[in-house]
C-alpha atoms as a PDB file:
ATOM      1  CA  UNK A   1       0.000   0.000   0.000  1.00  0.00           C
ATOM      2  CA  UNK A   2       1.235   3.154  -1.254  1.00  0.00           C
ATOM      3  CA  UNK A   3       1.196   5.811   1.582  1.00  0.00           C
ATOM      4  CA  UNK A   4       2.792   9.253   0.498  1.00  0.00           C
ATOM      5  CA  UNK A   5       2.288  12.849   1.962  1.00  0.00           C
ATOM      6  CA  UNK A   6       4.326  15.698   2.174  1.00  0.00           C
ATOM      7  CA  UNK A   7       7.020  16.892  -0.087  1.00  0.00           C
ATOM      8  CA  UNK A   8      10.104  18.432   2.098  1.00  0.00           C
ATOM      9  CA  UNK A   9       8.983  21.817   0.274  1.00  0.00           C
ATOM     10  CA  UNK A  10       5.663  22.067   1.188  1.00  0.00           C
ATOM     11  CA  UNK A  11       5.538  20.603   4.696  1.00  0.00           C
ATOM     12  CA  UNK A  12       8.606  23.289   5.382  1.00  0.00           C
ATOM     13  CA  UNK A  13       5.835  26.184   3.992  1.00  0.00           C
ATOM     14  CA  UNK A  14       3.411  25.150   5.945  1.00  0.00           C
ATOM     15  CA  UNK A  15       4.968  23.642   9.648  1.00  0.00           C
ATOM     16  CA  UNK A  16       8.401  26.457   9.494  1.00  0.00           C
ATOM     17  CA  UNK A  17       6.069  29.545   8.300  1.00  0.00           C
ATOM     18  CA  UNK A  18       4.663  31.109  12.170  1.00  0.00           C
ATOM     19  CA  UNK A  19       5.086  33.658  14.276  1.00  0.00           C
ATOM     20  CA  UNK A  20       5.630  32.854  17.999  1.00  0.00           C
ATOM     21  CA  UNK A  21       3.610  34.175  20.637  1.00  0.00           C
ATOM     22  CA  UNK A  22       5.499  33.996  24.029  1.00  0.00           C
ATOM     23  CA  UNK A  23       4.166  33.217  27.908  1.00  0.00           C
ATOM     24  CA  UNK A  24       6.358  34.416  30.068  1.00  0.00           C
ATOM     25  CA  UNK A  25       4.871  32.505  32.501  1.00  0.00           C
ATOM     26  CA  UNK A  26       5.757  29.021  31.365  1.00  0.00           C
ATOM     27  CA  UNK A  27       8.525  29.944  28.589  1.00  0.00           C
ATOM     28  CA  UNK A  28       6.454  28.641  25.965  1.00  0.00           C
ATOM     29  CA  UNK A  29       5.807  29.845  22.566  1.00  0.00           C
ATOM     30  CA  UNK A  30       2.532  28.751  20.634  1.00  0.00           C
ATOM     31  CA  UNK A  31       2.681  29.617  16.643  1.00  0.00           C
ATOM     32  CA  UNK A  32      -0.022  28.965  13.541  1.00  0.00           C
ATOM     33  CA  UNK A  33       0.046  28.930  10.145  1.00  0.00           C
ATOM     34  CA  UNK A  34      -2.180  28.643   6.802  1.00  0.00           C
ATOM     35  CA  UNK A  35      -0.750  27.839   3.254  1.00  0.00           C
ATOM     36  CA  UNK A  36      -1.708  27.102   0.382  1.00  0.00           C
ATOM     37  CA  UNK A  37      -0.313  25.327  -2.582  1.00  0.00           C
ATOM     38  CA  UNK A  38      -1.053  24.718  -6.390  1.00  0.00           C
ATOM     39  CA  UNK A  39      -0.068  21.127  -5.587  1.00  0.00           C
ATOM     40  CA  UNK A  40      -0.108  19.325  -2.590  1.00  0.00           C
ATOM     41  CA  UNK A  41       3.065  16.711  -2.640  1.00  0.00           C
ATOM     42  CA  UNK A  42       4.647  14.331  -0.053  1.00  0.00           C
ATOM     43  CA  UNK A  43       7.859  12.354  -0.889  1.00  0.00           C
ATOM     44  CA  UNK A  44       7.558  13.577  -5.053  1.00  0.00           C
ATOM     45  CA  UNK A  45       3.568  11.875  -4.997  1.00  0.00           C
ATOM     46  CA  UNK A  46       0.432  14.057  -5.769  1.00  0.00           C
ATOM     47  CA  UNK A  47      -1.740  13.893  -2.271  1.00  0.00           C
ATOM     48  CA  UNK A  48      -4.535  16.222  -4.143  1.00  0.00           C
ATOM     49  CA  UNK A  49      -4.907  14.393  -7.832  1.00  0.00           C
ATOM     50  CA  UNK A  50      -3.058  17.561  -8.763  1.00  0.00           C
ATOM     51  CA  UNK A  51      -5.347  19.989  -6.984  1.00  0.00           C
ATOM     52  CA  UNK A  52      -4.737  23.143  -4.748  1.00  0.00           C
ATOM     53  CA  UNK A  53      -4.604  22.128  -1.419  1.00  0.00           C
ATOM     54  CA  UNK A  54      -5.491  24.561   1.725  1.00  0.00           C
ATOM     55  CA  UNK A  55      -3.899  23.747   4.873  1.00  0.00           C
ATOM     56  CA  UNK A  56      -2.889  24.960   8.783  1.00  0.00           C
ATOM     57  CA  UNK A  57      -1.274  24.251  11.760  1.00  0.00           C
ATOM     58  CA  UNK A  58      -0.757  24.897  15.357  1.00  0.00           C
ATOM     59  CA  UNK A  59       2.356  24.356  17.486  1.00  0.00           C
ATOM     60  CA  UNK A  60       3.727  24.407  20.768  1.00  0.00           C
ATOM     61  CA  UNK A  61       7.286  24.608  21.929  1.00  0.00           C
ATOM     62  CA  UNK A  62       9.291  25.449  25.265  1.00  0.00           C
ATOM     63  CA  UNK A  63      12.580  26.403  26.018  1.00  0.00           C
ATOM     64  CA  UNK A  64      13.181  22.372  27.107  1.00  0.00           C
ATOM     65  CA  UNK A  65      13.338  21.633  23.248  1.00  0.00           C
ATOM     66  CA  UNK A  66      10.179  19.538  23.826  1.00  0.00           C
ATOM     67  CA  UNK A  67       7.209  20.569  20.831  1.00  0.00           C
ATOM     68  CA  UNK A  68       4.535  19.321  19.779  1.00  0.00           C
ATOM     69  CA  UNK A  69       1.537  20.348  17.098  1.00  0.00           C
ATOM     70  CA  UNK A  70      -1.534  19.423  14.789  1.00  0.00           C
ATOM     71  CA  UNK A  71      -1.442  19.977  11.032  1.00  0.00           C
ATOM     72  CA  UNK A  72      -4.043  19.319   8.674  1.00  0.00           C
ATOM     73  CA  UNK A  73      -4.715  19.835   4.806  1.00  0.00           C
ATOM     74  CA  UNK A  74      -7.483  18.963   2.116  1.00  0.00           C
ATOM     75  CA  UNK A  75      -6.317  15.370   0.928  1.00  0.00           C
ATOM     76  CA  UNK A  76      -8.018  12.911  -1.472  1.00  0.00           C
ATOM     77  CA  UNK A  77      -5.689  10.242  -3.169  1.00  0.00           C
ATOM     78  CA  UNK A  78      -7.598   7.304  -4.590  1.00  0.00           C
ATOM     79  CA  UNK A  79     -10.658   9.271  -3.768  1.00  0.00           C
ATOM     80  CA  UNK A  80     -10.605   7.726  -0.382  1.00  0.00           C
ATOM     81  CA  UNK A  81     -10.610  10.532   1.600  1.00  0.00           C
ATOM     82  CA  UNK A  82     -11.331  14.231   1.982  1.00  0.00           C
ATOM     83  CA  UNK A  83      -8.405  15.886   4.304  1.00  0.00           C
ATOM     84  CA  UNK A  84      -5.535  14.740   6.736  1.00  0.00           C
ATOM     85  CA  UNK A  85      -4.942  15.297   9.936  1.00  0.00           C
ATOM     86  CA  UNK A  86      -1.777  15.253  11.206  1.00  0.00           C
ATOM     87  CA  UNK A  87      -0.138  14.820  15.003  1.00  0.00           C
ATOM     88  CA  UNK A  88       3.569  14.905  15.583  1.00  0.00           C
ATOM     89  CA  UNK A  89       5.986  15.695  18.788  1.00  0.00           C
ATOM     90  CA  UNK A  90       9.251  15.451  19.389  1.00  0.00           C
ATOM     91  CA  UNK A  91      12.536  16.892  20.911  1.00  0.00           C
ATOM     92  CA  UNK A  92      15.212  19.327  18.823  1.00  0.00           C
ATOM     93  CA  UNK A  93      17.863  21.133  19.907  1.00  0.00           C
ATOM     94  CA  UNK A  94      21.717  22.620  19.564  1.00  0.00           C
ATOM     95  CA  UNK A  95      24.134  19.849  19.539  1.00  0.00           C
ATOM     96  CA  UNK A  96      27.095  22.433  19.537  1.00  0.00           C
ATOM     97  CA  UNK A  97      28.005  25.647  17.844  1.00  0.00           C
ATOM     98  CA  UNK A  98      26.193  24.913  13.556  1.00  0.00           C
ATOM     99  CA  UNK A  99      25.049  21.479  14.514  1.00  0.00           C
ATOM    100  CA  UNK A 100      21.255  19.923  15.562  1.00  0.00           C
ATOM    101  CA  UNK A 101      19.308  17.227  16.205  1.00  0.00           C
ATOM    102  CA  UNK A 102      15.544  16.671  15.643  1.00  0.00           C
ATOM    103  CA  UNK A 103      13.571  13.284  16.678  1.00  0.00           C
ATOM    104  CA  UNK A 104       9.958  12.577  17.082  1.00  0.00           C
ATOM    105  CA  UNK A 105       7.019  10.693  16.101  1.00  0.00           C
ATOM    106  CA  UNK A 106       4.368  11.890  13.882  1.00  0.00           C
ATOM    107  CA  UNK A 107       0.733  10.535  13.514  1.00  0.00           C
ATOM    108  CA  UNK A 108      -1.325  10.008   9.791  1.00  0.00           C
ATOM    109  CA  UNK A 109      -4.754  10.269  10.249  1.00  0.00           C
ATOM    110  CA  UNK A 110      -7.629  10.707   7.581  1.00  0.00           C
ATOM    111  CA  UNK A 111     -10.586  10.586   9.681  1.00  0.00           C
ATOM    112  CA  UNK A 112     -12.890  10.424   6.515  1.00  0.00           C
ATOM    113  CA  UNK A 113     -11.587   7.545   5.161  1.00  0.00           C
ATOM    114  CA  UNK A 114     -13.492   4.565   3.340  1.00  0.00           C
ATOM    115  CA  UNK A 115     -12.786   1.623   5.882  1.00  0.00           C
ATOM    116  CA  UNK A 116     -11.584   0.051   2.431  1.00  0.00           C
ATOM    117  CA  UNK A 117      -8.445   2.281   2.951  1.00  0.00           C
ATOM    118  CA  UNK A 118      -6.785   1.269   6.033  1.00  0.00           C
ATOM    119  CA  UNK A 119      -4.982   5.039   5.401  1.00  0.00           C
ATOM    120  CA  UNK A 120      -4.077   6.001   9.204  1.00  0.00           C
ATOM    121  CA  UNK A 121      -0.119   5.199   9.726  1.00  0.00           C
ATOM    122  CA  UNK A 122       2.761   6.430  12.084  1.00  0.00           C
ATOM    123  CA  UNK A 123       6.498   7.308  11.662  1.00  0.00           C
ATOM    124  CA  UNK A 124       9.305   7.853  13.863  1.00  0.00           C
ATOM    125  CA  UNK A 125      12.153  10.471  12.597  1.00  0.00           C
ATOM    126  CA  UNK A 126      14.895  11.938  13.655  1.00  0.00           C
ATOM    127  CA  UNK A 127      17.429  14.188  11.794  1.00  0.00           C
ATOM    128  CA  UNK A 128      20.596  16.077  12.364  1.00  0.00           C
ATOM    129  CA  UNK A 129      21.736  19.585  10.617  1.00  0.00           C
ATOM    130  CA  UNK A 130      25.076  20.721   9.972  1.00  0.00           C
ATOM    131  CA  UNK A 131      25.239  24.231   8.635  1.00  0.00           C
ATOM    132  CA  UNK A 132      22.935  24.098   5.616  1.00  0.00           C
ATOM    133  CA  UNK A 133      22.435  20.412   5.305  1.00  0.00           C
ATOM    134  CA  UNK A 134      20.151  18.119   6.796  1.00  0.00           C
ATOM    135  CA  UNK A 135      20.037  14.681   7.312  1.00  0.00           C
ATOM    136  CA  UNK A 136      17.028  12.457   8.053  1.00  0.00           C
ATOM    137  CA  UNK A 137      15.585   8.804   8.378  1.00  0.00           C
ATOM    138  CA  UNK A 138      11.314   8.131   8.904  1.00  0.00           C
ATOM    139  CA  UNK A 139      10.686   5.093   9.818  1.00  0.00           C
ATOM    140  CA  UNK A 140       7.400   3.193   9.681  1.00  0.00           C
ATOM    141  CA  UNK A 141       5.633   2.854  13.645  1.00  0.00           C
ATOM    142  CA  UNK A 142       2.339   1.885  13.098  1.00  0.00           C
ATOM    143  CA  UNK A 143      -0.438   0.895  10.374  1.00  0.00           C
ATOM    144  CA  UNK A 144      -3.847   0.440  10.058  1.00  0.00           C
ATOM    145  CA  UNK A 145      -3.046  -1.535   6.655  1.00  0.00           C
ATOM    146  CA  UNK A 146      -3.525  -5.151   7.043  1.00  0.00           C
ATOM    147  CA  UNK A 147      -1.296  -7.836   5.722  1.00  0.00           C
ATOM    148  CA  UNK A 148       2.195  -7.423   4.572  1.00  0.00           C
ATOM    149  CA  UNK A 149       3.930  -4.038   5.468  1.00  0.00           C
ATOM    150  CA  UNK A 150       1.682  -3.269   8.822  1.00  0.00           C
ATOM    151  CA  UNK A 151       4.899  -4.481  11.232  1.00  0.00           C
ATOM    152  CA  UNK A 152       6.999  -1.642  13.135  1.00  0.00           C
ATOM    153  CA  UNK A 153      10.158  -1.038  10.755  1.00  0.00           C
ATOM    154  CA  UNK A 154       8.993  -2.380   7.620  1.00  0.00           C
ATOM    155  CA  UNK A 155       9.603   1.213   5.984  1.00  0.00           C
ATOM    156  CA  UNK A 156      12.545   3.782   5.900  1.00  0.00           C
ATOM    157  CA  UNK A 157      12.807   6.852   4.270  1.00  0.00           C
ATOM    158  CA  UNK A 158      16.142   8.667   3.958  1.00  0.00           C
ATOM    159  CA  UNK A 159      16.838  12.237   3.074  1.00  0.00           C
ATOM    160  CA  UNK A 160      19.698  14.629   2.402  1.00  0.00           C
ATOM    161  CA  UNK A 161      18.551  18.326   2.216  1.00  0.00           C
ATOM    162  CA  UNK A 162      20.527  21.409   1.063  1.00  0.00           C
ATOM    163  CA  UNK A 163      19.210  25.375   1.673  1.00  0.00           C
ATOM    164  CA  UNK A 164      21.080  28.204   0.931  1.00  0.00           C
ATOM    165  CA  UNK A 165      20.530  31.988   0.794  1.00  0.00           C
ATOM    166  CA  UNK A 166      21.022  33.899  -2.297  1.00  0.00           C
ATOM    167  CA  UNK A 167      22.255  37.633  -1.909  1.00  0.00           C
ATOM    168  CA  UNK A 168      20.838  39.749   0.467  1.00  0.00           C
ATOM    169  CA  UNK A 169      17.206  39.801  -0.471  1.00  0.00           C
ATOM    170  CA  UNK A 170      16.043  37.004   1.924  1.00  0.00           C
ATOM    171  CA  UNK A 171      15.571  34.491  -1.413  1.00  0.00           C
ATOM    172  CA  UNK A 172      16.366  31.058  -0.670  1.00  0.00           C
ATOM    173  CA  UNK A 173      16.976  27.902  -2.455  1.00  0.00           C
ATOM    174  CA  UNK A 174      16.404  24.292  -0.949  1.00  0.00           C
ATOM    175  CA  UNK A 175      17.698  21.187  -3.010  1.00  0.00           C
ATOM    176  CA  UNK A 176      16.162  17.461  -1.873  1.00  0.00           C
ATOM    177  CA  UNK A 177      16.516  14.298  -2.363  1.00  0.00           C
ATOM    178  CA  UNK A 178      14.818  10.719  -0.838  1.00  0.00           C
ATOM    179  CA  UNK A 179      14.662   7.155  -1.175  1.00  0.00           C
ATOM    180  CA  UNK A 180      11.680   5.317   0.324  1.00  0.00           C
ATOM    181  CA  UNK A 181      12.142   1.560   1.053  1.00  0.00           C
ATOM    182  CA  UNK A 182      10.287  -1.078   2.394  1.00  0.00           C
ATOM    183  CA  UNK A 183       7.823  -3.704   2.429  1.00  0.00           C
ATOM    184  CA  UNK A 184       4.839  -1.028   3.370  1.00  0.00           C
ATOM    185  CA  UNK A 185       5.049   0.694  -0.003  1.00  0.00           C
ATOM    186  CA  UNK A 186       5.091  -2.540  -1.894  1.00  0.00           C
ATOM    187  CA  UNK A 187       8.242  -4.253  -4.374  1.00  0.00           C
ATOM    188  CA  UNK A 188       9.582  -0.838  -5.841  1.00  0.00           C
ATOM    189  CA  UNK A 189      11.853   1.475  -4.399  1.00  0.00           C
ATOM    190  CA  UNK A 190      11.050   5.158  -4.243  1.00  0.00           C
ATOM    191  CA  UNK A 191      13.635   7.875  -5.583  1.00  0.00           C
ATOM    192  CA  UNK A 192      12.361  11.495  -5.074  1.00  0.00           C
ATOM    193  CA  UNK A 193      14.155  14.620  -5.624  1.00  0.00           C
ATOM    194  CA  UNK A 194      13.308  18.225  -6.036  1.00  0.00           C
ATOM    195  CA  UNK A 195      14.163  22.241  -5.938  1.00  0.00           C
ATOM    196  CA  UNK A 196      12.562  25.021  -4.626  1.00  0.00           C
ATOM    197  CA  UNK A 197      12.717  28.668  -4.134  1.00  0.00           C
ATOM    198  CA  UNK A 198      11.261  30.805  -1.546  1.00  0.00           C
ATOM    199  CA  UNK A 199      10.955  34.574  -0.821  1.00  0.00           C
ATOM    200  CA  UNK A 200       8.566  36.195   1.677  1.00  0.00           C
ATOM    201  CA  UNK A 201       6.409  33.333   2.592  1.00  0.00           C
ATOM    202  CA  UNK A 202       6.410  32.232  -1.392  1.00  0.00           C
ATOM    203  CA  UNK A 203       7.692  29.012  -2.511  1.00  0.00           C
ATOM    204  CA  UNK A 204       8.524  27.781  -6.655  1.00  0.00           C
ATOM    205  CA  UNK A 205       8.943  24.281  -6.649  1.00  0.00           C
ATOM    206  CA  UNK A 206       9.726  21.325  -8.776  1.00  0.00           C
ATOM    207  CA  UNK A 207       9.394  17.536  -7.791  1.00  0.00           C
ATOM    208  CA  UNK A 208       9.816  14.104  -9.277  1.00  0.00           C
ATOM    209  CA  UNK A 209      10.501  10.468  -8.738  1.00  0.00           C
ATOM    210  CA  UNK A 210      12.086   7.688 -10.374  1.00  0.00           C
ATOM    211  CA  UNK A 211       8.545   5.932 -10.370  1.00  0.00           C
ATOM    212  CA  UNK A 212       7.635   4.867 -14.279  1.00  0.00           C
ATOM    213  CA  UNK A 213       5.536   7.413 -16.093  1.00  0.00           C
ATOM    214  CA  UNK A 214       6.106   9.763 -13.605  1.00  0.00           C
ATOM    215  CA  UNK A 215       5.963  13.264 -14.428  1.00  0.00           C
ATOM    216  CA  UNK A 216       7.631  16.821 -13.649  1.00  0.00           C
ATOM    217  CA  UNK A 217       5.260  17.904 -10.737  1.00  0.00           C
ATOM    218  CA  UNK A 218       5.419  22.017 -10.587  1.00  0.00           C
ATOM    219  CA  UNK A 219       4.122  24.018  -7.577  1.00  0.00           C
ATOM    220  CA  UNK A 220       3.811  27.111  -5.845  1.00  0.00           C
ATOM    221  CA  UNK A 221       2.959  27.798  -2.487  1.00  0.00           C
ATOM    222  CA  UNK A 222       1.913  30.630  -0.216  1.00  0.00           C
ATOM    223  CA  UNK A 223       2.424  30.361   3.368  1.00  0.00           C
ATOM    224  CA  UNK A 224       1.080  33.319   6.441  1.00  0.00           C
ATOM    225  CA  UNK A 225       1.585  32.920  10.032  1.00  0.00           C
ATOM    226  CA  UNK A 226      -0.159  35.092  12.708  1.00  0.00           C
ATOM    227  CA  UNK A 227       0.010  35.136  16.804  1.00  0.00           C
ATOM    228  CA  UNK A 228      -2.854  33.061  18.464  1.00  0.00           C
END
């Protein structure tokens, strides 16, 4: 069973893109955001049959490192479902002086779904940045499929990400790339790779996979954040 969200791009749009609001009380800062896109895409694979997708989020985080958040976004692949709803937490932090760590678990859910689909699924991941480049592993926690590829482990996906700023304008480019493995997705190995640009809360994107008869997948994406 094929089970494929977010594209790095996006998810960065709509998750990165919020303004804090700060208790000084507890030392915690809650931030939202709504974004759209032209095309929603997780791991190179249409989510939206090539529609615009609206989405939002809330999160939480404290001076601990410890966050957590909701995240959800019109959805309909296989026209199984109507929207996702996503869950995540996790801890992040400074390792030392250009170098960090991010690990958690993030929840799947499409509330909507036919009971056909057996959609819902869980990952762990965890990732570490030096300077501009990121590196990351997802790997498969729980499934509501049933049969082959429902066991804890039975997928990994692996990522190497590279941003950079270009001049002085606040334009940045991101460069991705992703291999999804595993039992869960069924016999063939995923390759996904992509670029992106992004300037005040726009994104221009392009994404593809090594999947046959894949295509060129072009987006842009808006993202706003405001104080809660």
């Amino acid at each position: 069973m094929l089970k494929l969200k977010k594209t790095i791009a996006f998810s960065a749009v709509a998750l990165m893109a919020a303004t804090s609001l700060t208790s000084t009380a507890v030392n915690a800062e809650v931030s939202a955001n709504v974004a759209a896109t032209s095309n929603y895409l997780w791991r190179g694979q249409e989510q939206t049959g090539g529609d615009a997708a609206i989405s939002g989020g809330i999160d939480y985080a404290d001076e601990s490192g410890f966050y957590a958040g909701t995240w959800v976004s019109n959805a309909s692949w296989a026209d199984e479902m109507t929207y996702e709803l996503d869950f995540y937490a996790g801890f992040g932090g400074d390792i030392s002086e250009g170098v960090s760590y991010d690990v958690g678990y993030i929840y799947y859910a499409y509330p909507d779904a036919a009971s056909s689909a057996d959609a819902d699924f869980s990952e762990i991941y965890g990732s570490i940045s030096v300077e501009g480049f990121t590196f990351g592993a997802s790997v498969l926690a729980t499934s509501a499929a049933s049969g082959d590829g429902t066991d804890f482990g039975d997928s990994l996906y692996l990522t190497a990400d590279y941003g950079f700023a270009v001049g002085s304008n606040g334009t940045e480019i991101a460069l991705h790339i992703g291999h999804y493995s595993g039992d869960f997705i069924g016999d063939e190995d995923i390759i996904d790779y992509g670029i992106s640009v992004s300037k005040d809360g726009f994104t221009f994107g392009v994404s593809d996979t090594d999947m046959d008869e894949s295509d060129v997948k072009v987006y842009v994406a808006y993202a706003v954040d405001f104080s809660l």
